[in-house]
Protein backbone atom coordinates (compact mmCIF):
# COMPACT_ATOMS: atom_id res chain seq x y z
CA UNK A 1 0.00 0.00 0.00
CA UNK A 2 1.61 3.78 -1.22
CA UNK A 3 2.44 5.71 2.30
CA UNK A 4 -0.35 8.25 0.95
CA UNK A 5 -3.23 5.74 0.74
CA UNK A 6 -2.66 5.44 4.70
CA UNK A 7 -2.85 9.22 5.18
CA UNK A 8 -6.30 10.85 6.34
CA UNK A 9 -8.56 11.76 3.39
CA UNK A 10 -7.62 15.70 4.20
CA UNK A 11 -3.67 15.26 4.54
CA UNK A 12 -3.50 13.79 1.07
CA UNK A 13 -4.18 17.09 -0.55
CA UNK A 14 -1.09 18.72 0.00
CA UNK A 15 0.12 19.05 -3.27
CA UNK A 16 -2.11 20.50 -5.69
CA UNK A 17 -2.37 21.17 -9.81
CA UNK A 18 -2.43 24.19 -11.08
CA UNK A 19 -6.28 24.28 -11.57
CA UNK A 20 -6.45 22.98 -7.83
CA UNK A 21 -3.73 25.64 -6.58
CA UNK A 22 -6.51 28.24 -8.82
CA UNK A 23 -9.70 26.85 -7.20
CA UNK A 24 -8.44 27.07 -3.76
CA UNK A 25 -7.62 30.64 -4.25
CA UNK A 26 -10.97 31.46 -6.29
CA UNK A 27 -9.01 33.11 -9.28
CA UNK A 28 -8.24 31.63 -12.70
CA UNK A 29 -5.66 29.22 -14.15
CA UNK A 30 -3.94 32.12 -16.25
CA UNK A 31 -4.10 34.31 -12.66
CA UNK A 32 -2.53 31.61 -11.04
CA UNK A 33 0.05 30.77 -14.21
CA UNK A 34 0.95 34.71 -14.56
CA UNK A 35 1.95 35.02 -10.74
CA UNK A 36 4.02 31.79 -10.78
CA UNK A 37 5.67 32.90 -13.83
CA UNK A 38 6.20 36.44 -12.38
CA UNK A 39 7.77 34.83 -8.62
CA UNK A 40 4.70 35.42 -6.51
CA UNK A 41 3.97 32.19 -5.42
CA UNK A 42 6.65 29.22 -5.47
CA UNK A 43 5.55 26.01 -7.31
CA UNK A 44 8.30 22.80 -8.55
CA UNK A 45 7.93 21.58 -11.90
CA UNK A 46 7.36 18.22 -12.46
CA UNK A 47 9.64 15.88 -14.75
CA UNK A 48 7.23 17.34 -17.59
CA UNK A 49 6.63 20.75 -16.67
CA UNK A 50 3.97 20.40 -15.03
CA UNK A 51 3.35 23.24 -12.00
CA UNK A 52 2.88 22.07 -8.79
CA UNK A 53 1.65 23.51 -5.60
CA UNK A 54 2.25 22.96 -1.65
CA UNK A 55 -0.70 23.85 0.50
CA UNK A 56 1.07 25.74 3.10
CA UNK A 57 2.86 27.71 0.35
CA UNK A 58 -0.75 28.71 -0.66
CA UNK A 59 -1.72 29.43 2.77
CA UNK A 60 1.42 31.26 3.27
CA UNK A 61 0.76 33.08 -0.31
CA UNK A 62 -2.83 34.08 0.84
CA UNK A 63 -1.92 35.49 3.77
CA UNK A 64 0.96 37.62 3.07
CA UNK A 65 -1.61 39.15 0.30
CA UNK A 66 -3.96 39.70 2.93
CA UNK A 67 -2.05 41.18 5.28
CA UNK A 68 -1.06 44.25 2.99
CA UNK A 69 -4.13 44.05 0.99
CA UNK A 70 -3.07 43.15 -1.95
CA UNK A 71 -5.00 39.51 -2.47
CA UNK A 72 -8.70 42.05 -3.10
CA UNK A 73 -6.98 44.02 -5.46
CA UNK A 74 -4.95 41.18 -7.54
CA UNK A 75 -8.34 39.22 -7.39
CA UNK A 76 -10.41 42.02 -8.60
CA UNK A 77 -8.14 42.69 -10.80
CA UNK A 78 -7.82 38.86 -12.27
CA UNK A 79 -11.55 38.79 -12.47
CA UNK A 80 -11.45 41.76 -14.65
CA UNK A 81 -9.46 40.29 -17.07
CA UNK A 82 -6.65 43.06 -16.13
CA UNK A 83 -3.03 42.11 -15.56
């Protein structure tokens, strides 16, 4: 048995996709692509490029935006289509 399948249901989901790592911080894919591409949140690539996302970096990520108030503006902004 794979040392994940032993894990509780809500532990497993520490890594997420780029459409998860998008969901879980209500914005889009591109929103999410655009500020791992510009160093805003860290992600690994896998063997095939893939992006992947930690859950406390996400957590981390969210907060810090909060904190100074940026996370309203960059999501308002994201769901305006503006960059």
């Amino acid at each position: 048995m794979p040392p994940s399948a032993m894990l509780p249901s809500n532990a497993r989901q520490l890594v997420f996709t780029s459409s998860q790592a998008a969901r879980y911080l209500g914005v889009s894919l591109a929103t999410i692509r655009r500020w791992t591409d510009s160093g805003h949140i860290s992600c690994y690539r896998t063997p095939g490029g893939q992006r992947r996302f930690a859950r406390d970096q996400l957590d981390d990520f969210i907060t810090s935006m909060h904190r100074d108030g940026s996370y309203v503006r960059a999501h308002a902004a994201s769901a305006n289509g503006e960059h």
